[in-house]
Each structure stands twice: as C-alpha cells, then as structure tokens.
Protein backbone atom coordinates (compact mmCIF):
# COMPACT_ATOMS: atom_id res chain seq x y z
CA UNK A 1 12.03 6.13 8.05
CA UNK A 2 11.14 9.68 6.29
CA UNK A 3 8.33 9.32 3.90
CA UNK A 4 7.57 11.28 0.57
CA UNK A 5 5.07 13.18 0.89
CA UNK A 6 2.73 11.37 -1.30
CA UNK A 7 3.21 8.35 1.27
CA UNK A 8 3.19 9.84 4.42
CA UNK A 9 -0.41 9.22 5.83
CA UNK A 10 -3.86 11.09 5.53
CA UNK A 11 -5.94 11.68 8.45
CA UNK A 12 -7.86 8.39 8.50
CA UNK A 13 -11.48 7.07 9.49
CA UNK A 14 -11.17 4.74 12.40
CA UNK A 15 -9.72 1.59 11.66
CA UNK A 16 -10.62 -1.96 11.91
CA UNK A 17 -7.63 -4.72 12.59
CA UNK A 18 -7.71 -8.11 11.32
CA UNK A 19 -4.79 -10.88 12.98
CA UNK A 20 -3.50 -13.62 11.09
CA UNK A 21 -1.07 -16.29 11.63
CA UNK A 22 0.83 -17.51 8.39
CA UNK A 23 2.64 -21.62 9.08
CA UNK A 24 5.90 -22.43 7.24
CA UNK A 25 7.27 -26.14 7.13
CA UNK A 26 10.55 -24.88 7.90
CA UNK A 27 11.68 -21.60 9.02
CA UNK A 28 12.21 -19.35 6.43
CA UNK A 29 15.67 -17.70 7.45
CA UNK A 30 19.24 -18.08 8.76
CA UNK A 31 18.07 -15.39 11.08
CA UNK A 32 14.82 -17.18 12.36
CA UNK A 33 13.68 -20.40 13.20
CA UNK A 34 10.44 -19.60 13.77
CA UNK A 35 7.61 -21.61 11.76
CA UNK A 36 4.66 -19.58 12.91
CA UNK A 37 4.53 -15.54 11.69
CA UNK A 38 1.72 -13.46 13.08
CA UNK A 39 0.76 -10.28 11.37
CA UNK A 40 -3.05 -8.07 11.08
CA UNK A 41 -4.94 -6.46 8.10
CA UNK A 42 -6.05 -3.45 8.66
CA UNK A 43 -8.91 -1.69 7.01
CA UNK A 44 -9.52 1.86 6.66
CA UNK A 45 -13.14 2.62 5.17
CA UNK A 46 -12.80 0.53 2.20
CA UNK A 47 -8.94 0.16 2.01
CA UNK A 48 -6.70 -2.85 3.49
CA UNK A 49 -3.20 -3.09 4.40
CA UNK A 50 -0.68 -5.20 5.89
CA UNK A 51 1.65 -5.11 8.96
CA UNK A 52 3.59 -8.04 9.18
CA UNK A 53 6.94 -7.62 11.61
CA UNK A 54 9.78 -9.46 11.77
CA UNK A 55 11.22 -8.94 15.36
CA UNK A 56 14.67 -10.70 14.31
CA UNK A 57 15.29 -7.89 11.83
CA UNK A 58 14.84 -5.45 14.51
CA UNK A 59 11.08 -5.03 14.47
CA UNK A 60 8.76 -4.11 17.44
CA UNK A 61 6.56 -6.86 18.11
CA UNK A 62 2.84 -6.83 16.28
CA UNK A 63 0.88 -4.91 19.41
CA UNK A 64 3.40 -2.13 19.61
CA UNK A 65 2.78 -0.98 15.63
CA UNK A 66 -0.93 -1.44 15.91
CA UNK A 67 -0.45 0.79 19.12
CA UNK A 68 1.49 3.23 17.04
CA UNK A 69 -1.76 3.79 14.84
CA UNK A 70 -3.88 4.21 18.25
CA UNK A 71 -1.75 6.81 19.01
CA UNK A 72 -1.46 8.37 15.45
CA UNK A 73 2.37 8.32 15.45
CA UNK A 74 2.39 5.31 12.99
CA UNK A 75 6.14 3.28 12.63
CA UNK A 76 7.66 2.90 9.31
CA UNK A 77 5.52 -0.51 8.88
CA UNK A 78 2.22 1.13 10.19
CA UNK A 79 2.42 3.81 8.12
CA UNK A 80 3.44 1.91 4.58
CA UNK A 81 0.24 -0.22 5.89
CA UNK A 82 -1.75 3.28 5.91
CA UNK A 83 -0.83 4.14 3.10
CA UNK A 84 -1.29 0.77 1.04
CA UNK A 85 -5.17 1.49 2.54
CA UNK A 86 -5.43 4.97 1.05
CA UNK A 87 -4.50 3.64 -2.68
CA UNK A 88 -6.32 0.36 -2.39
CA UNK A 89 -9.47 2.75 -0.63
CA UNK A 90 -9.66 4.94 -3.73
CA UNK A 91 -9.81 2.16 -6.22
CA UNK A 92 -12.21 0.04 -4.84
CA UNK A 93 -14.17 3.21 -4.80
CA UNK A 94 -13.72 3.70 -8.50
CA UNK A 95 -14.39 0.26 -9.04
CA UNK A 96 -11.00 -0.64 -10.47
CA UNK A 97 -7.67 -2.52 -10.39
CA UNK A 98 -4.66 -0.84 -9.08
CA UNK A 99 -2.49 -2.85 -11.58
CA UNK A 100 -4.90 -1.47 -14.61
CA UNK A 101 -2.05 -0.37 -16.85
CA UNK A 102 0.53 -1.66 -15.23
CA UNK A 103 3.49 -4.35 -15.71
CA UNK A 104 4.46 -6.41 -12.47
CA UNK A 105 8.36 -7.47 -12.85
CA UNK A 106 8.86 -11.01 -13.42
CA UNK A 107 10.23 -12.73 -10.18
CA UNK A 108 12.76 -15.35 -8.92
CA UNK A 109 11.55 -18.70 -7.90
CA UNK A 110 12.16 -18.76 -3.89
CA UNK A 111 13.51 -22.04 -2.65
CA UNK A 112 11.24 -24.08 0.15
CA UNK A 113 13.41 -26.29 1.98
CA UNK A 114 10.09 -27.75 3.07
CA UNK A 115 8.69 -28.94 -0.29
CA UNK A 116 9.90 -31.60 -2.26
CA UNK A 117 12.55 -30.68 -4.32
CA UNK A 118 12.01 -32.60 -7.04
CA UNK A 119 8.54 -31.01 -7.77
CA UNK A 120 10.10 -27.58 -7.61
CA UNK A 121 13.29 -28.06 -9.86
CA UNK A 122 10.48 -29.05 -12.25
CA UNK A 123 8.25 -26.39 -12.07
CA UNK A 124 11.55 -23.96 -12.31
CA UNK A 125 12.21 -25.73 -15.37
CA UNK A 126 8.86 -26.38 -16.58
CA UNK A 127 7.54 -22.66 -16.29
CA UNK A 128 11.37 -21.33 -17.02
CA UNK A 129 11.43 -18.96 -14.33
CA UNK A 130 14.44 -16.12 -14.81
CA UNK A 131 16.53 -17.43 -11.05
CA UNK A 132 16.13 -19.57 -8.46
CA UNK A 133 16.71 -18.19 -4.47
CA UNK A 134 17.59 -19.52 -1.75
CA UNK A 135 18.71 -18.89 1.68
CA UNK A 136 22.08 -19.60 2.44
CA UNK A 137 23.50 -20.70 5.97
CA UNK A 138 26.26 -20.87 8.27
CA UNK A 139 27.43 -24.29 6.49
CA UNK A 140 28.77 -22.88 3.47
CA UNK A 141 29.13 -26.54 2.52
CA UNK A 142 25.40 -27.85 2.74
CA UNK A 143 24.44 -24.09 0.70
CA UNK A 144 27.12 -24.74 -1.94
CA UNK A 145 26.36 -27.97 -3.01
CA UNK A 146 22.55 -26.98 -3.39
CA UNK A 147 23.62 -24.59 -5.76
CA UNK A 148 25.32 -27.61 -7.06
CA UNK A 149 23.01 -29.54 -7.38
CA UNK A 150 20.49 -26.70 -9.17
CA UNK A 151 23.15 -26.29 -11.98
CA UNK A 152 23.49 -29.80 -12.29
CA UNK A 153 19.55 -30.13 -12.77
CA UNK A 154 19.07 -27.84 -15.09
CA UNK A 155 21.82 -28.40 -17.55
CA UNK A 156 21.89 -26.28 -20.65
CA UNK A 157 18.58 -24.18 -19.48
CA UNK A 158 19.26 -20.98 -18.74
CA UNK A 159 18.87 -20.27 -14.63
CA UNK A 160 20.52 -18.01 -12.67
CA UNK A 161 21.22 -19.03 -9.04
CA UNK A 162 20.66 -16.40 -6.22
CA UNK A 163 21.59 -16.77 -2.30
CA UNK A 164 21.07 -14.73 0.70
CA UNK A 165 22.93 -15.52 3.79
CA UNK A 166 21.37 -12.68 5.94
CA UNK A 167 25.16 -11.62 6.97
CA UNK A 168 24.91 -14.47 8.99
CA UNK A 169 28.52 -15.32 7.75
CA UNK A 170 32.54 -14.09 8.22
CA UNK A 171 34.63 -12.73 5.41
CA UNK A 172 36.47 -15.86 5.22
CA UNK A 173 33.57 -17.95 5.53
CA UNK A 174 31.94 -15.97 2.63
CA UNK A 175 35.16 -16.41 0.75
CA UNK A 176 35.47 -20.38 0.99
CA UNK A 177 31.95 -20.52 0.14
CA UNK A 178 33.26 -18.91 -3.31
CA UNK A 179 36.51 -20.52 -3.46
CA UNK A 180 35.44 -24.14 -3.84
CA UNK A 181 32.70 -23.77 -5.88
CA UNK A 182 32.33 -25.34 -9.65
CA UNK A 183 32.86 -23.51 -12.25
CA UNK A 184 29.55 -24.57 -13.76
CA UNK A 185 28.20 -23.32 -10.23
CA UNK A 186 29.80 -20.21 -10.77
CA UNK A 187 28.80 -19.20 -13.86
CA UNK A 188 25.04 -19.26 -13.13
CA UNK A 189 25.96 -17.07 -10.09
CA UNK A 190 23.64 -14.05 -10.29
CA UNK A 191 24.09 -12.55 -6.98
CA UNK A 192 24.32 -13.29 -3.23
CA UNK A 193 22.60 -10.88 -1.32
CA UNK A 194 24.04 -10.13 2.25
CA UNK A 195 27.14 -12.35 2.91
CA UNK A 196 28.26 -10.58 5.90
CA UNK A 197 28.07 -7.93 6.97
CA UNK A 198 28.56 -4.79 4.68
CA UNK A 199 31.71 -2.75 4.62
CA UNK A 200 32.31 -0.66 1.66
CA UNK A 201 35.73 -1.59 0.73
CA UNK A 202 35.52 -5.34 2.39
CA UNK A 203 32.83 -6.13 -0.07
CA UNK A 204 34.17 -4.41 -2.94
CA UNK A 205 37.45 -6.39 -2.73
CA UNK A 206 35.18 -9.42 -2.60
CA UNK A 207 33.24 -8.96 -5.57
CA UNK A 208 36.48 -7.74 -7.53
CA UNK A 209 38.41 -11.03 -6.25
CA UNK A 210 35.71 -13.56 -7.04
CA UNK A 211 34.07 -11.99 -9.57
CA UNK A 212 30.75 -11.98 -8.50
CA UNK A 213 27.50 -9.47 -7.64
CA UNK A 214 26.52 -8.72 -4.53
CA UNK A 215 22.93 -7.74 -3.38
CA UNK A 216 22.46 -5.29 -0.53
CA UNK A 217 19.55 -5.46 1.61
CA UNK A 218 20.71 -4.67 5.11
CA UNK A 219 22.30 -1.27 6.21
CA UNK A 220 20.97 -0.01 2.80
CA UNK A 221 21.05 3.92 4.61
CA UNK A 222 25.06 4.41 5.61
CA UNK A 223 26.19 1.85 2.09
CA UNK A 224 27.80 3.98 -0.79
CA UNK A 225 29.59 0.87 -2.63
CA UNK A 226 30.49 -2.68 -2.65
CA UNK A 227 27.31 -3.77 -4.15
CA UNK A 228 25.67 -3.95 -7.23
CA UNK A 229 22.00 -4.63 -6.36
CA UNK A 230 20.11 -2.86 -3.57
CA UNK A 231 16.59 -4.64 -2.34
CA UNK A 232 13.52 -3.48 -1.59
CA UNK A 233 10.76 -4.58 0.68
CA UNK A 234 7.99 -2.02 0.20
CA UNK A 235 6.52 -3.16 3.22
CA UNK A 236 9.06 -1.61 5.10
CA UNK A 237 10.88 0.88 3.11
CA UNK A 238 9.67 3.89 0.71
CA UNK A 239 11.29 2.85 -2.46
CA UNK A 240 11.53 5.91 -3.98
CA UNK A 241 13.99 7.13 -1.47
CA UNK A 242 16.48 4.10 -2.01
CA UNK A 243 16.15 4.74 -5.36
CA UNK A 244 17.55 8.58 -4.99
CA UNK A 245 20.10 7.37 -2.55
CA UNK A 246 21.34 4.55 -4.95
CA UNK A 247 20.82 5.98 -8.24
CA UNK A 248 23.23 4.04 -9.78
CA UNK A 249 22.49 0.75 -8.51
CA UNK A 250 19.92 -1.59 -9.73
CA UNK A 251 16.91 -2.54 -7.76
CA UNK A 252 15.38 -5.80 -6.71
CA UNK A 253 11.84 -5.87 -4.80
CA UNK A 254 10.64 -8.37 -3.19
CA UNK A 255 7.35 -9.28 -0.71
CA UNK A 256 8.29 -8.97 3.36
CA UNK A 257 7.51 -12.79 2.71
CA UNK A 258 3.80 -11.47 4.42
CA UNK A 259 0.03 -11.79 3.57
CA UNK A 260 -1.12 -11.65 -0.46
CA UNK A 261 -2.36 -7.95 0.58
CA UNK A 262 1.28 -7.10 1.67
CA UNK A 263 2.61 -9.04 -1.13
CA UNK A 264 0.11 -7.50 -3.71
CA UNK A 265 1.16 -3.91 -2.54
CA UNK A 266 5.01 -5.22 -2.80
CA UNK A 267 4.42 -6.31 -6.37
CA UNK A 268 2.10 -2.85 -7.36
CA UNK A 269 4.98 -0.36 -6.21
CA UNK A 270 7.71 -2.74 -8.30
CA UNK A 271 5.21 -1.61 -11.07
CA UNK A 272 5.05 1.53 -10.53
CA UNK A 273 8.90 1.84 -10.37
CA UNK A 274 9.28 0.03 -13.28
CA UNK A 275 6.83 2.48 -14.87
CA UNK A 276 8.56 5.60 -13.59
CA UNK A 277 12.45 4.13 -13.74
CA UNK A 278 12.59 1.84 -16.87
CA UNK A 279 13.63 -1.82 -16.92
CA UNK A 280 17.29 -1.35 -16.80
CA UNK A 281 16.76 -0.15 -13.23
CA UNK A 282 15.07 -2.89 -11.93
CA UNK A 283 15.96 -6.86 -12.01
CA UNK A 284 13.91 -9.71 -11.86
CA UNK A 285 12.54 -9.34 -7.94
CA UNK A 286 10.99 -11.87 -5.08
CA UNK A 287 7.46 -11.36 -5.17
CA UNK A 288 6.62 -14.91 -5.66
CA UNK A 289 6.38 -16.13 -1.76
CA UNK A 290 2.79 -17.69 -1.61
CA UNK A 291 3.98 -21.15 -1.79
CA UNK A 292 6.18 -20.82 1.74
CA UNK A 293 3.04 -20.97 3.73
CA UNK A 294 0.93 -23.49 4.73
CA UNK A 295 -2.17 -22.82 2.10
CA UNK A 296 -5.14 -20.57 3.48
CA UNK A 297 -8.11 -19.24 0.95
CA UNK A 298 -5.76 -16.12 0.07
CA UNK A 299 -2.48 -17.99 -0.70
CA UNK A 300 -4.60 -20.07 -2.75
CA UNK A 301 -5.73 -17.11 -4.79
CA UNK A 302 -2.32 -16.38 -5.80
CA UNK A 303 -0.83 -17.27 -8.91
CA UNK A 304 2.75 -16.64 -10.62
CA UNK A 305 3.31 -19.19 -13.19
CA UNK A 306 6.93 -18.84 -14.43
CA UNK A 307 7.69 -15.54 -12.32
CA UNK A 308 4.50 -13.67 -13.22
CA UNK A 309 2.82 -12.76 -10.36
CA UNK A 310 -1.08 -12.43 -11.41
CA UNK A 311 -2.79 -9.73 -9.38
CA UNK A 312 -6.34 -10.81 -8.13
CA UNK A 313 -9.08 -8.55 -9.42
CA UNK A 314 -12.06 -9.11 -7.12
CA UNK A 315 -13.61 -5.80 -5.75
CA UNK A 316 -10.74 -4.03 -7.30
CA UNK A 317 -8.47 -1.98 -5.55
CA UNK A 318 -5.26 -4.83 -4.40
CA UNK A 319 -8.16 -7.75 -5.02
CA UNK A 320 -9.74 -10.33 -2.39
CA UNK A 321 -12.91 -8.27 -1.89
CA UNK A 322 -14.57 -11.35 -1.42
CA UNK A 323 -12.88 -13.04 1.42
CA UNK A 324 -11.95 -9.93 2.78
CA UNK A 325 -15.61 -9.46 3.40
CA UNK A 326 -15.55 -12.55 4.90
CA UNK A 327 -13.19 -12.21 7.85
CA UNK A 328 -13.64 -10.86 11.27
CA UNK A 329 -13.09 -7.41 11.96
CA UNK A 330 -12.46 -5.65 15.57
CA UNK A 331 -12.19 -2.10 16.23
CA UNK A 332 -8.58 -0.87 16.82
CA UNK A 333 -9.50 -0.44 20.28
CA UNK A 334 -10.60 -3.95 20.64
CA UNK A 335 -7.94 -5.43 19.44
CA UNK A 336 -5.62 -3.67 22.00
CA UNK A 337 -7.50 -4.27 24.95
C-alpha cells in the first residue's frame, strides 16, 4: 500500500511492543473460525498504536509486521500503526484530545451470534441505532431468515439491515439468497457488502436485477463499478487514497474489529473524513465492535450508546493513558527474541 505523504512514517524513537489476545464467543467471520485474535500495542515515546492481523485476509502473521518495524521497512499495518503513534504522540504532548473538534459518524449495531439475542434486538431498538450488521454465511437460508426475523422485531421502527458474506458465496447462491426473501425483508435492505466475489459487470447486473446496494470491501484497488459503497478499515488502508480512487462512491469505515486503540484511530480518521468530505460522502460506518470480545479493562472503557462511539479522554491523545501506563512493555528487540 502507497501512503500520502502525511502518513508515511517519521523516523521514530525506539519502540516498545505490547501483545494482547482479544476472546470472541463465536468466531467472528465466514472466513474464520478462530475465537482467539492476537495483536500488540506499540508505543513510540508517548504515542500508541495498533497492529492487529488477520492472516485469513491475507495478512502476515503478528511476528513478521513487528519484524518489519525492526527492520524499518514497516508493512501497510505497521506503518498505519506508526503513524496512529505520531498523531496520538503529539497530542498527549499538548495535553489534548485528538477528537477535540471533531464529529465521529454514527455506526451500525454489529450482530454477536454469541450474545443473547433478545438483549441486543432491544438495545437496537431501545438506543435506535441507524442498521443492524451481520455476517452472512454459506447457508443463505439460516442468514435470510435472521434478517427475517430482525424486520419482524422491529416492526414499524425504522432499521436498516446490513450483511456481509465475505465473498464466501456463488452468483447463484447470492441470487437465491435475494430471490426468496420477504418483501418486508427487502425493504429494510441497506446493503450487503461482499457477496461473491467482485466482477464489475456480474455485480452490476445483480444490483440492477434485485434492486439492491452492494458494499465493496475486498479487491477495492482493480473495482471501477458494480457497487455503491466502498469500506474502509483504517487500520489497513489509507483512506484518503480510496477516496480519490472512488470519488463517486460513498464510504463506510469501520474498526479491523481490533483493540479500542485501533478502533479509536478507526473512528478519528472517519472524523476527519467526514470533516474534510461532508456527510453525503460517508454512511453510517462499523466502529462499534467492543462488545464482540470477551470484556478486558479497555473494552470496558468503551461506550457507543445508539451508534455513538464516545472517545475516551484520559491522558489525551486516542485516551487510556491510565491503563496504558499500566501494562507491560518490552523493547522491540525483546519481543522478537
């Protein structure tokens, strides 16, 4: 990945690596059924970031990025995590908040297949978050009649119903998934985000058939249509780039589903591009993942009642000064030993 040049990373002072291992209930993916996702913090003078892989998206494993700083040829992840340091660095320095000023886009609700459903329909309805997500699988069936099931919930309050499927599904597949679905279903249909996988005119004849949006997430680089919303992990991607690519597509960010510093620095670059592009650039995103993990004191410190992520102020900079005084830190060159 090419970054800007106002994200492609400083020299740096040496840096200090903190592991952590985030617990699911139930894996979190059609393309994972892993319960158990290891990442590290890393802290540069008085900045943190994240790098939190995801080898079954094509990710080196955890060692081989921290390496990559060692080495000071950072990969894409290493160097967003470098960067995230610099920005969080210089405000904890000045004392303040990197979200001083700044409006965090309201976010979907993401569905845990490990919590008890009827505690999060309420909440969803309770809070009246914008959409609900969820991840789709390879039974169209079971993932249909959960939408089902949503609409039926939530009767006359408004909801829109999102889906990803990780193109973990066929054309036709795809297709029947549409084909016998209510109308009631239907209508609360935002978008499904990655149905198979993308081909320009395939998925434009899809959306045109059925009538429906599709969100693009994978292959974002070689895509020039069949989509209407492109998303973002800043974690792993400069957004400003997808932006310039897909100018005319709307833009959706979401967390790397990764550790509240990660997910903070997710939720301050949404900001920022809602500062910079407007709001008819950007829809509601997926910022809101604290509640897929097993709780720890960080996950805890998140809150996002109704979609509103709150952004934790302690020690300024991305927030946590506290506990991230707290935690163990190793040298670089410890940790790789």
């Amino acid at each position: 990945m090419r970054l800007s040049a106002s994200e492609r990373p400083m020299s740096v002072a040496p840096i200090e690596v903190h592991e952590y291992l985030l617990c699911s209930k139930v894996a979190l993916n059609s393309a994972s059924v892993r319960r158990t996702f290891p990442g590290a913090l890393i802290r540069v003078g008085n900045g943190h970031g994240c790098i939190h892989p995801w080898p079954e998206f094509g990710d080196a494993p955890l060692d081989q990025h921290l390496r990559s700083l060692l080495e000071g040829h950072p990969t894409a992840l290493a160097a967003q995590a470098l960067h995230c340091a610099a920005l969080d660095g210089q405000a904890r320095a000045a004392g303040r908040s990197l979200f001083e000023g700044l409006q965090i886009p309201r976010s979907h609700y993401s569905w845990s297949f490990g919590l008890p459903s009827a505690a999060q329909m309420k909440r969803v309805a309770d809070e009246q978050w914008p959409a609900l997500k969820a991840k789709g699988c390879a039974n169209v069936g079971e993932t249909r009649e959960f939408l089902n099931q949503c609409a039926r919930f939530m009767g006359d309050q408004p909801l829109g119903l999102r889906v990803d499927f990780n193109g973990c599904l066929s054309r036709g597949d795809f297709e029947r998934f549409i084909e016998f679905m209510p109308l009631r279903t239907h209508q609360r249909l935002d978008w499904v985000e990655d149905p198979f996988a993308h081909d320009d005119e395939q998925w434009d004849q899809v959306r045109r058939r059925w009538q429906i949006r599709l969100a693009l997430d994978k292959g974002w680089r070689g895509a020039r249509g069949g989509f209407d919303r492109v998303v973002i992990k800043p974690a792993r991607r400069c957004w400003r780039e997808v932006a310039a690519l897909h100018h005319q597509s709307v833009l959706v960010f979401t967390s790397a589903m990764d550790h509240p510093i990660g997910q903070m620095y997710a939720a301050l670059q949404a900001a920022l591009a809602l500062q910079e592009l407007g709001p008819d650039r950007l829809d509601s995103g997926g910022l809101c993942t604290q509640h897929l993990f097993e709780p720890n004191a960080f996950l805890e410190r998140v809150q996002s009642p109704g979609g509103s992520l709150q952004p934790d102020e302690v020690g300024g900079g991305l927030g946590f000064g506290d506990l991230l005084e707290a935690l163990p830190w190793r040298k670089l060159e410890q940790a790789l030993a």
